[in-house]
Protein backbone atom coordinates (compact mmCIF):
# COMPACT_ATOMS: atom_id res chain seq x y z
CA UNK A 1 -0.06 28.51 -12.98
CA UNK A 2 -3.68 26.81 -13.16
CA UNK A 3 -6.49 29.01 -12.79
CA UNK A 4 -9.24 28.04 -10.80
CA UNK A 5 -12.82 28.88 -11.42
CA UNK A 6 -14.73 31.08 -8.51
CA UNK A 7 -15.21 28.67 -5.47
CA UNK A 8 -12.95 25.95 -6.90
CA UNK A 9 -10.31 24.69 -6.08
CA UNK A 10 -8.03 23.52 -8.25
CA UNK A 11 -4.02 23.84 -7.48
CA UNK A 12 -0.92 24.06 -9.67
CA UNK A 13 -0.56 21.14 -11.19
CA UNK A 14 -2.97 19.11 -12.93
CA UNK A 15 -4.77 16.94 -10.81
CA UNK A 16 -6.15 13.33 -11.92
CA UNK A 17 -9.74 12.91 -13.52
CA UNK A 18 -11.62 11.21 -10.72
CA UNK A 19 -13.20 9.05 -13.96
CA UNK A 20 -9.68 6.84 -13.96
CA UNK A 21 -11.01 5.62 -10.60
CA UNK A 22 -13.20 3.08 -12.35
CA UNK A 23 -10.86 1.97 -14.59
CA UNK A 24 -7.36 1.25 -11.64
CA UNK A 25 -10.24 -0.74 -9.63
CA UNK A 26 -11.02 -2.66 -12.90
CA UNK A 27 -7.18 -3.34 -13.49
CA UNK A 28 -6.44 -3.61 -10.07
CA UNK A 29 -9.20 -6.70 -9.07
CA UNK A 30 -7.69 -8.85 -12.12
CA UNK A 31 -4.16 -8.12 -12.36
CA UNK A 32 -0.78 -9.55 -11.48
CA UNK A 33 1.86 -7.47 -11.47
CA UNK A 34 5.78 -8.87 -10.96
CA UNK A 35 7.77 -7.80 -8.11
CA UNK A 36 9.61 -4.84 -9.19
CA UNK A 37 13.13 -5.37 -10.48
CA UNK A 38 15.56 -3.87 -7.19
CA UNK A 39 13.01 -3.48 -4.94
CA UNK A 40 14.25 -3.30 -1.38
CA UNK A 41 12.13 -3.42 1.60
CA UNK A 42 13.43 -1.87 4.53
CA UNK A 43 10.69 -1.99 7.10
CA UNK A 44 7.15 -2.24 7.28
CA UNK A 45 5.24 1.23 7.45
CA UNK A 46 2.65 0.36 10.07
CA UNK A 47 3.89 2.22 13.85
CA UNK A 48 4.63 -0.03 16.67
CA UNK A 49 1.66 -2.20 17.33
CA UNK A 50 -0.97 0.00 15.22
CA UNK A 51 -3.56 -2.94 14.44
CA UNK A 52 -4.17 -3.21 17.94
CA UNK A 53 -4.01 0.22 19.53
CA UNK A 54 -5.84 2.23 17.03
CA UNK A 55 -9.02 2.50 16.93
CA UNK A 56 -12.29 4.49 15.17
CA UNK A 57 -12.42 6.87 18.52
CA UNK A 58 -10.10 9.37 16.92
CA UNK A 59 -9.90 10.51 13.34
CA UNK A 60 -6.43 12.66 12.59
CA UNK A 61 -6.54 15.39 10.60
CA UNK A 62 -5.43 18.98 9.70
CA UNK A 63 -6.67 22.21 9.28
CA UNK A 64 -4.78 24.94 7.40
CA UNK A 65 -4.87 28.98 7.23
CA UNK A 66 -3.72 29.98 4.29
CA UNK A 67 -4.06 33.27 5.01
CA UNK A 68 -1.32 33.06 7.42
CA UNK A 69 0.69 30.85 5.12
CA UNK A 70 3.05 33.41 2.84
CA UNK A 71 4.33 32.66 -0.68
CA UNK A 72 8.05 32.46 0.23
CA UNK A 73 7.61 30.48 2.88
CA UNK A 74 8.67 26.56 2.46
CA UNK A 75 9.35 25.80 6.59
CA UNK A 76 6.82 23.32 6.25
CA UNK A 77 8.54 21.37 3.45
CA UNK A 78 11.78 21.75 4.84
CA UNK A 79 10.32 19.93 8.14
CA UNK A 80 9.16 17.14 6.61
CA UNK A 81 12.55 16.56 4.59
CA UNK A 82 14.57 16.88 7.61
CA UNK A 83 12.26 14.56 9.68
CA UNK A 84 12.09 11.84 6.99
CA UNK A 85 15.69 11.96 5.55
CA UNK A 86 14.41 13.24 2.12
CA UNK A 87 17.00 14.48 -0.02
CA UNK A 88 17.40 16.39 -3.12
CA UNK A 89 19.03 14.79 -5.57
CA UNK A 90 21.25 15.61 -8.92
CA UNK A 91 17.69 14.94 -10.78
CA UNK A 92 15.08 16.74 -9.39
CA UNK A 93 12.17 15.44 -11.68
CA UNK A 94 12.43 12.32 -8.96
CA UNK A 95 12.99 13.22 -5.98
CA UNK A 96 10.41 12.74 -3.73
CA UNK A 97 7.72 15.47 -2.51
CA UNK A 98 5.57 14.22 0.33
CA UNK A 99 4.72 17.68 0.95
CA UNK A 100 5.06 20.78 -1.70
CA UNK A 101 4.06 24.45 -1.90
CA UNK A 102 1.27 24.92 -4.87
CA UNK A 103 -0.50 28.69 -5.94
CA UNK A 104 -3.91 29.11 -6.27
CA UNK A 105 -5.60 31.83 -7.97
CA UNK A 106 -9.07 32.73 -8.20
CA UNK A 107 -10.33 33.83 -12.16
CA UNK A 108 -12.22 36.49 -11.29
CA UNK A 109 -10.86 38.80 -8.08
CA UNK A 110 -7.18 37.53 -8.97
CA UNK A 111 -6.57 36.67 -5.77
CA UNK A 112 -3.29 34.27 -5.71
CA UNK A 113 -3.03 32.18 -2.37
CA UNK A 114 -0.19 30.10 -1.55
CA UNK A 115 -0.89 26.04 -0.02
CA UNK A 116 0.95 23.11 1.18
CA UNK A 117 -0.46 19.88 -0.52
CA UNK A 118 0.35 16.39 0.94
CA UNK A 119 -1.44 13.31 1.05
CA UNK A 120 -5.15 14.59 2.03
CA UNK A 121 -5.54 11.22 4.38
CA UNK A 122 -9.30 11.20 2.84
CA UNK A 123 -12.03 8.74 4.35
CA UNK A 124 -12.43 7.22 0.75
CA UNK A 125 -8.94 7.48 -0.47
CA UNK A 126 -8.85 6.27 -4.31
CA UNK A 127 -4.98 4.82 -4.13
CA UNK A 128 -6.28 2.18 -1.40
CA UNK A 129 -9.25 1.36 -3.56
CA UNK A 130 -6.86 0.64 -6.83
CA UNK A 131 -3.96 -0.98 -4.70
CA UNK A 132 -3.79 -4.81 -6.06
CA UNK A 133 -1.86 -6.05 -3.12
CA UNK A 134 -3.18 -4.24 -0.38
CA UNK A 135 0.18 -2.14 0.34
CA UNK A 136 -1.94 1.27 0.40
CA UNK A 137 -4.22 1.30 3.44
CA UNK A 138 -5.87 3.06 5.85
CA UNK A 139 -5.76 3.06 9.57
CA UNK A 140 -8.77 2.96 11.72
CA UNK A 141 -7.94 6.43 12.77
CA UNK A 142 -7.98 7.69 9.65
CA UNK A 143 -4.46 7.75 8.75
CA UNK A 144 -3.16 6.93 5.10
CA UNK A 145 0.33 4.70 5.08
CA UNK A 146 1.85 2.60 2.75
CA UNK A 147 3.01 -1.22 3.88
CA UNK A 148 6.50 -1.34 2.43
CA UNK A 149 6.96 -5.31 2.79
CA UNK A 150 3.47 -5.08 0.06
CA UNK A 151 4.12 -2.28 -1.78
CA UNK A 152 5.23 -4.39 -5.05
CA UNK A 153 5.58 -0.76 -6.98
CA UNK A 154 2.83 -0.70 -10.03
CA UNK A 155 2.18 3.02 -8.87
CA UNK A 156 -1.11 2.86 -9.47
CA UNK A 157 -1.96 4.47 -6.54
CA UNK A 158 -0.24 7.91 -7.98
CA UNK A 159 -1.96 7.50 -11.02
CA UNK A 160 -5.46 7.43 -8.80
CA UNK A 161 -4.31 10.04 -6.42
CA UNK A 162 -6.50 13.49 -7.28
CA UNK A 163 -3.33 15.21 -5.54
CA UNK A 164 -0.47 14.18 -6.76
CA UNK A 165 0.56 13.40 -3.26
CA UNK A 166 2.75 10.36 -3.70
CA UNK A 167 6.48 9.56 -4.98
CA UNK A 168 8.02 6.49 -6.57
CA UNK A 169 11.58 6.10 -4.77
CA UNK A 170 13.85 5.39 -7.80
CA UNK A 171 17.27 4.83 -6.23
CA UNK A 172 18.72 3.19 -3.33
CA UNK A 173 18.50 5.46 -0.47
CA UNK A 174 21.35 6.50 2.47
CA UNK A 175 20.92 8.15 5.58
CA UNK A 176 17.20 6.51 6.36
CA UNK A 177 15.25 7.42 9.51
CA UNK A 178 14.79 4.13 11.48
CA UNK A 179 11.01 5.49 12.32
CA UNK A 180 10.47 6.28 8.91
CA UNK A 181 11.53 3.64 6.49
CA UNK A 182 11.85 4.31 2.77
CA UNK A 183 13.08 1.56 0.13
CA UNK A 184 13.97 1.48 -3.67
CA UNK A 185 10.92 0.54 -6.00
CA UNK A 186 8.11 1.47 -3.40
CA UNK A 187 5.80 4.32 -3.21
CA UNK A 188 5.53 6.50 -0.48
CA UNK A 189 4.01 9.70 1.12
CA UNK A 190 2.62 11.16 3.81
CA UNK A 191 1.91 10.06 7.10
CA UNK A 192 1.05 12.57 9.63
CA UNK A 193 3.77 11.82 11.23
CA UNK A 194 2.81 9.08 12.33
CA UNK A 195 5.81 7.60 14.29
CA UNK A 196 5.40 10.36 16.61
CA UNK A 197 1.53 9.74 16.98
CA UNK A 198 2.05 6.29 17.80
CA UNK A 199 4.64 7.44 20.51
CA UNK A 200 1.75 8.62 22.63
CA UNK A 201 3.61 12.12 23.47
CA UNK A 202 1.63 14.10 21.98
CA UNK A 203 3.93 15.51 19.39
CA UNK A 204 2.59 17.35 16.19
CA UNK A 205 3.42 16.31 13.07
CA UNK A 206 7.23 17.95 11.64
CA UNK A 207 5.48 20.57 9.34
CA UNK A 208 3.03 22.05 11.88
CA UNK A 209 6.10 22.44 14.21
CA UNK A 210 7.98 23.95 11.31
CA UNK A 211 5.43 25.75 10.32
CA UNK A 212 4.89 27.19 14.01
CA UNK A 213 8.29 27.84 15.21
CA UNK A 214 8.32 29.98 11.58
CA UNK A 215 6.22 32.26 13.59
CA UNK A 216 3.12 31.41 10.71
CA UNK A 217 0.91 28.78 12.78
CA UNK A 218 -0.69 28.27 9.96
CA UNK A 219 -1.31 24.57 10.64
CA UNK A 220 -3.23 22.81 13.09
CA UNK A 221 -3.29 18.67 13.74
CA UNK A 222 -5.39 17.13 15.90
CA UNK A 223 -8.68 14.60 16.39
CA UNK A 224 -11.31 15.76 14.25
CA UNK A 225 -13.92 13.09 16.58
CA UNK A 226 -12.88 15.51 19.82
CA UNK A 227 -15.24 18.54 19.90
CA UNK A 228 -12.62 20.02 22.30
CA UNK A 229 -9.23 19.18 20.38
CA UNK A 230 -7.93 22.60 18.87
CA UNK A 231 -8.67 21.43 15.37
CA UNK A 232 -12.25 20.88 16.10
CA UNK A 233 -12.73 24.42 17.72
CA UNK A 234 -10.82 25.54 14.31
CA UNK A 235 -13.47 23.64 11.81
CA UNK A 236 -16.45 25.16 13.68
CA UNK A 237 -15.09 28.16 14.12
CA UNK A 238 -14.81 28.60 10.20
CA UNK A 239 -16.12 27.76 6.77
CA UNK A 240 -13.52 25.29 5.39
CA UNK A 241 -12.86 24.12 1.99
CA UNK A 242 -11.73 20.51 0.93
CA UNK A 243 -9.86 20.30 -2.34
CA UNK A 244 -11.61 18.64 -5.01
CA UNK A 245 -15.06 18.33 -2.97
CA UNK A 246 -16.46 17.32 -6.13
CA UNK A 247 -15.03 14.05 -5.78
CA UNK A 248 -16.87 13.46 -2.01
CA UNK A 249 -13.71 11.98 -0.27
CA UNK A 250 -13.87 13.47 2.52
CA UNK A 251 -10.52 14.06 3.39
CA UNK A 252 -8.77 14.79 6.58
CA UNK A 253 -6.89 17.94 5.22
CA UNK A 254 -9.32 21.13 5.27
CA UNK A 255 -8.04 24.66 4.40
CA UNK A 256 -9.16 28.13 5.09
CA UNK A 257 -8.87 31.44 2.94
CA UNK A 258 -9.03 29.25 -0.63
């Protein structure tokens, strides 16, 4: 368990030193990397028609309670496998974790909190900034996606990533999700859901639901730019905490009770 100093925030696992930013955008502006041996492309990431429906008027987001979220509890992770068609496999050092359950424990009152961690969806994310090809982007709206057909596999973008929020798939894949395509030799992680966004039904995202018909609603999604949306109310309604502030990345993901 990792220990975090009074008022920080560090989780369970060792996150990456914000000074290897410099050095992946150094790499990443000069070099060419080869297509990576068995890479299959499935589908490109982007929803529907995304580059021309979404705009800058909304920004996605989160906000979590971790006071309501309890150590045993992995409804939220569960969820987001079941959604996305992610499997466990015979080696579990691979298998892919777009969503996890960390411990956080503060040095000095001892007080252990349990968190999920995904991709924080942050205004300045670092993997798009290293990404040689372009693969990693973000959407106007805020939202953080990989472009399979681009993605050539260099994972440089997980060794940016402060949060250890993205997998490298390793092996050919069965049982895919037609809204959510995944491919050998590409990175991936999460995406809000996005599919489900773009559907325009106003659907949350499969770990809030998870997460609320576990009886915990510990998760809310919605527009951070709409001073009405329930997230909004949520953020001004409480002090929130962004994980690994120190790096200013403002992410989308903001948790209470840490």
């Amino acid at each position: 368990m990792t220990k975090a100093k009074h008022g920080d925030t560090r989780t369970a696992q060792t996150l990456s030193d914000v000074s290897r930013r410099g050095f992946f955008r150094r790499v990443a502006a000069v070099a060419t990397v080869p297509l990576t041996a068995g890479t299959m492309v499935v589908a490109l990431t982007r929803a529907g028609n995304a580059d021309e429906a979404v705009t800058d008027a909304s920004r996605w987001g989160l906000f979590i309670d971790t006071t309501k979220c309890a150590t045993g509890c992995d409804a939220c992770v569960r969820g987001c496998n079941e959604e996305h068609g992610i499997e466990s496999s015979a080696r579990p050092e691979i298998d892919a974790q777009w969503i996890r359950k960390v411990v956080v424990e503060d040095t000095q009152s001892k007080h252990v909190t349990s968190l999920p961690l995904m991709c924080q969806h942050c205004a300045d994310p670092p993997c798009v900034e290293v990404c040689p090809t372009g693969a990693s982007f973000k959407r106007a709206d805020g939202i953080v996606l990989v472009d399979k057909h681009t993605c050539i596999g260099c994972r440089y973008c997980m060794m940016a990533c402060p949060y250890k929020a993205r997998s490298f798939v390793h092996e050919s894949l069965s049982n895919q999700k037609s809204y959510s395509p995944r491919g050998k030799g590409t990175v991936e992680g999460c995406t809000l859901c996005v599919h489900r966004l773009d559907e325009g039904q106003g659907r949350q995202p499969a770990c809030v639901e998870a997460c609320l018909s576990g009886g915990r609603a510990a998760m809310v999604f919605g527009d951070l730019h709409d001073p009405d949306s329930d997230i909004a109310l949520m953020m001004a309604a409480n002090q929130t905490t962004e994980i690994r502030a120190d790096l200013d990345l403002d992410t989308g993901v903001r948790y209470v009770g840490i």
